[in-house]
C-alpha atoms as a PDB file:
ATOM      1  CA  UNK A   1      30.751  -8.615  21.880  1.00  0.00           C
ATOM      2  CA  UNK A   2      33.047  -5.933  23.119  1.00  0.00           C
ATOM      3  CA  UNK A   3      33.818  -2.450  21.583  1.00  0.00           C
ATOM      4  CA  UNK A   4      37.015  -0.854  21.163  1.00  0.00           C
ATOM      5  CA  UNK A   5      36.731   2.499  20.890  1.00  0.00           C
ATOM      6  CA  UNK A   6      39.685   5.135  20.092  1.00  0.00           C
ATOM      7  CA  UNK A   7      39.576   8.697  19.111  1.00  0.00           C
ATOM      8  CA  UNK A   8      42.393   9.668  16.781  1.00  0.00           C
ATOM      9  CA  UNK A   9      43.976  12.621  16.999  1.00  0.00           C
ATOM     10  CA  UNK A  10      45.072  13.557  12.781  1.00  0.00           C
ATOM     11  CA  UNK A  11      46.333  16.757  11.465  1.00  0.00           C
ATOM     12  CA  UNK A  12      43.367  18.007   8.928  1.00  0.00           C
ATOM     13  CA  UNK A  13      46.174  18.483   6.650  1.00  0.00           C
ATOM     14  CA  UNK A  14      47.127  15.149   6.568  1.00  0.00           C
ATOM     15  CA  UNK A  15      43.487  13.473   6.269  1.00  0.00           C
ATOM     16  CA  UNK A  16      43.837  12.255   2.959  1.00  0.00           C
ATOM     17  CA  UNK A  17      46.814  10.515   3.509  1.00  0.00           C
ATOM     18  CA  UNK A  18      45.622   8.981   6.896  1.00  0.00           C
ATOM     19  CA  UNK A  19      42.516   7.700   5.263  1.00  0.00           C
ATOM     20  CA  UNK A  20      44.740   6.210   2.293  1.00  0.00           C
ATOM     21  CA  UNK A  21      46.775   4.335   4.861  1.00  0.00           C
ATOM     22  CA  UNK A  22      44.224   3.161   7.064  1.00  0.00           C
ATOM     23  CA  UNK A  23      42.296   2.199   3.976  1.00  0.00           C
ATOM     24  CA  UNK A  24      45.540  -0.317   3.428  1.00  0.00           C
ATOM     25  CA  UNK A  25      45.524  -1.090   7.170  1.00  0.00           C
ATOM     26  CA  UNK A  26      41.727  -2.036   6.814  1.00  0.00           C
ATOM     27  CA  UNK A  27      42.584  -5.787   5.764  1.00  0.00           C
ATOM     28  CA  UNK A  28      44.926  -6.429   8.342  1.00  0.00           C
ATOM     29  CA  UNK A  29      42.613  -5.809  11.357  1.00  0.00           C
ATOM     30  CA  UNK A  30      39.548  -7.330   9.235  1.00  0.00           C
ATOM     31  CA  UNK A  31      41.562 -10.857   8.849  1.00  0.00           C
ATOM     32  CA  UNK A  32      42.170 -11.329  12.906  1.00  0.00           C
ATOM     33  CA  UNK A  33      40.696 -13.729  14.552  1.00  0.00           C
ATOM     34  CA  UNK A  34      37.826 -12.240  17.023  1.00  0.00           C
ATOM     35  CA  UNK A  35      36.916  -9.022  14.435  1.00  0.00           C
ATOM     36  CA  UNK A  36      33.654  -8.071  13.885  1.00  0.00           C
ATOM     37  CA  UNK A  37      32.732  -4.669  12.042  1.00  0.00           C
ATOM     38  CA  UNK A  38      35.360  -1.828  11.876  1.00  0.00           C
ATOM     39  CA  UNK A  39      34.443   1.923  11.232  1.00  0.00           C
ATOM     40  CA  UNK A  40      36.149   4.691  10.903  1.00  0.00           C
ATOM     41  CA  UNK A  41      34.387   7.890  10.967  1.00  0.00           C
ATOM     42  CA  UNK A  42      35.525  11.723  10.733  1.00  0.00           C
ATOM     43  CA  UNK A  43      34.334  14.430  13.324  1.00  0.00           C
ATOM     44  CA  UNK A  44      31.978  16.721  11.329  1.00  0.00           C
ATOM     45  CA  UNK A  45      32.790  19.107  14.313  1.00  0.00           C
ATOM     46  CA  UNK A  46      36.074  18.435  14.735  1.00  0.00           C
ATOM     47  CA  UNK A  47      37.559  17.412  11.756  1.00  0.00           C
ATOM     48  CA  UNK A  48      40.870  16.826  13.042  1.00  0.00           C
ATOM     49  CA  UNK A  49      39.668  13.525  15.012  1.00  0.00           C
ATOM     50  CA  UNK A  50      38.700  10.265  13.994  1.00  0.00           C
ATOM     51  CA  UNK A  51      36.422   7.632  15.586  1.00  0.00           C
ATOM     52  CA  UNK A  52      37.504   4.049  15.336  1.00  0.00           C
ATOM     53  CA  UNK A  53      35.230   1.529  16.540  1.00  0.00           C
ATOM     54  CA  UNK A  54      35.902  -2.113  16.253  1.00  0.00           C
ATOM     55  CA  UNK A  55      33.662  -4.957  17.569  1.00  0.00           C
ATOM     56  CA  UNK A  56      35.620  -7.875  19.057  1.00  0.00           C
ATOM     57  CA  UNK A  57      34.561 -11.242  20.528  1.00  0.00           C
ATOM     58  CA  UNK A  58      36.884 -10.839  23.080  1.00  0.00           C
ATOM     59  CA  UNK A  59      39.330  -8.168  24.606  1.00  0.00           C
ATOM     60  CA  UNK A  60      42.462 -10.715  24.349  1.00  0.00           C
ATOM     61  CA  UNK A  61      41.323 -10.680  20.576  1.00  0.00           C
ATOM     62  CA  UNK A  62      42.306  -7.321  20.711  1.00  0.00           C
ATOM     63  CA  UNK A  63      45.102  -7.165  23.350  1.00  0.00           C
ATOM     64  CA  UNK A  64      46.294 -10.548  22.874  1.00  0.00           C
ATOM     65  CA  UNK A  65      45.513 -11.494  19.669  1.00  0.00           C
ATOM     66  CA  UNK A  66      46.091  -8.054  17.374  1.00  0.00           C
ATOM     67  CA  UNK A  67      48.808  -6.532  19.247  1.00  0.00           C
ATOM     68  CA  UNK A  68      50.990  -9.604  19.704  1.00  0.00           C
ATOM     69  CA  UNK A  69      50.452 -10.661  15.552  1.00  0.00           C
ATOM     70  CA  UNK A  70      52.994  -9.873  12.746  1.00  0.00           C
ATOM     71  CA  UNK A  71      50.025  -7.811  11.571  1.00  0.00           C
ATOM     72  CA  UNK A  72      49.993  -5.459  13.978  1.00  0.00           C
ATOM     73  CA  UNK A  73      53.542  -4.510  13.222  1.00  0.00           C
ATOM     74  CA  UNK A  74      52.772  -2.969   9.724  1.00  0.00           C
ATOM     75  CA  UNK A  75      49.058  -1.642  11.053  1.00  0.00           C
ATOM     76  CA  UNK A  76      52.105   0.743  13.641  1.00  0.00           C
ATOM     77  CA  UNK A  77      54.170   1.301  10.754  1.00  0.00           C
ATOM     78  CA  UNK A  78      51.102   2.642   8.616  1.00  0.00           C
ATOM     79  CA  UNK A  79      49.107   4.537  11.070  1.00  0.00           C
ATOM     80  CA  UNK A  80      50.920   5.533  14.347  1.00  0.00           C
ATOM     81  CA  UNK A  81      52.760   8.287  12.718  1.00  0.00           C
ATOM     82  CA  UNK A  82      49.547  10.190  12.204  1.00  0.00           C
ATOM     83  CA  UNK A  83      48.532  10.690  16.339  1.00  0.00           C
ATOM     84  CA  UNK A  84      49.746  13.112  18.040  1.00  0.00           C
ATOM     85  CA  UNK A  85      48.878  12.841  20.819  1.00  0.00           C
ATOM     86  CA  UNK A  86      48.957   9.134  20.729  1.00  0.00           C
ATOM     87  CA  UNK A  87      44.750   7.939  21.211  1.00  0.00           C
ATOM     88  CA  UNK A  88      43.268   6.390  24.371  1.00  0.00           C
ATOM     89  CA  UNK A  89      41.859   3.413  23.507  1.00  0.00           C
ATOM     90  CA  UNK A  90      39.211   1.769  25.507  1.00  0.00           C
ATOM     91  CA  UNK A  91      36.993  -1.369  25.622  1.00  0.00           C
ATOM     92  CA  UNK A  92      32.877  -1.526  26.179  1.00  0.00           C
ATOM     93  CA  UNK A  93      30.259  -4.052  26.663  1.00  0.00           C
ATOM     94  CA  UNK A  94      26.756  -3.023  25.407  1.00  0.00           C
ATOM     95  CA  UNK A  95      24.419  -2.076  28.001  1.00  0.00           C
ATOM     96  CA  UNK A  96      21.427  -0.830  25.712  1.00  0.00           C
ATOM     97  CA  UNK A  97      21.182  -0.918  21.727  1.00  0.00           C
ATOM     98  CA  UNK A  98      17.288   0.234  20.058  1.00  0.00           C
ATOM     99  CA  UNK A  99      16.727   0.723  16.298  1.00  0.00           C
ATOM    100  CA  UNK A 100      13.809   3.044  15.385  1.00  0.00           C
ATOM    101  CA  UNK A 101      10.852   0.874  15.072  1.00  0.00           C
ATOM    102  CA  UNK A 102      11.861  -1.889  17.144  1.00  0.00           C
ATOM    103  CA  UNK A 103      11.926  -2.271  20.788  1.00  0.00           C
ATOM    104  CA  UNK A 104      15.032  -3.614  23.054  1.00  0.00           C
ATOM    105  CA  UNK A 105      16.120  -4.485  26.264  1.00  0.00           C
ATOM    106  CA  UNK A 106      19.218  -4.841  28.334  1.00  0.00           C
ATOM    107  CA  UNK A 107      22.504  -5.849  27.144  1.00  0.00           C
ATOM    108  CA  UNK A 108      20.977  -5.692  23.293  1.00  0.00           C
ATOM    109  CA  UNK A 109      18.701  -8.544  23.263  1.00  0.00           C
ATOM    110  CA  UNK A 110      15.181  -7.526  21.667  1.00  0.00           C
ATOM    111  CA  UNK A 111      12.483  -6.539  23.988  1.00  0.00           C
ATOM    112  CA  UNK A 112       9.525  -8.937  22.455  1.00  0.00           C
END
């Protein structure tokens, strides 16, 4: 499983709107091939940047996949107008994952 990982820089006074959009967005990125879980939070902090995390089985889902569909075309057209400046996105692999109450070990496989 890899992680994408973007912050995205939004105007406060446009929030509602972005959410509104990405909320259409959300089934376009849900129906590739590869997704996992998507989440979008708000800083509490910072309330003018978003965290989007997505869960892919593979980067080239992402890179390959995503950016090269027909889908990704209206995901631009509903949601790149909102960054400024335009987000950093970036890839992870899990190293570590616990859950209170139960123990884990390296690369998130349970620690039994």
């Amino acid at each position: 499983m890899i992680l994408e990982h973007a912050l995205l820089p939004v105007d406060p006074a446009r929030a509602e709107e972005f959410e509104a959009a990405f909320a259409e967005a959300l089934p376009i990125i849900t129906a590739m091939p590869g997704v996992g879980r998507v989440t979008l939070s708000r800083g509490v902090e910072s309330p003018g940047t978003y965290l989007l995390l997505v869960g892919w089985e593979t980067v080239e889902h992402h890179t390959e996949g995503f950016r090269g569909s027909a889908g990704y075309a209206r995901w631009r057209e509903l949601l790149h107008r909102f960054y400024d400046p335009f987000p950093v996105v970036e890839h992870f692999t899990p190293v570590l994952t616990a859950e209170p109450g139960a123990a884990s070990g390296p690369r998130g496989e349970s620690g039994v």
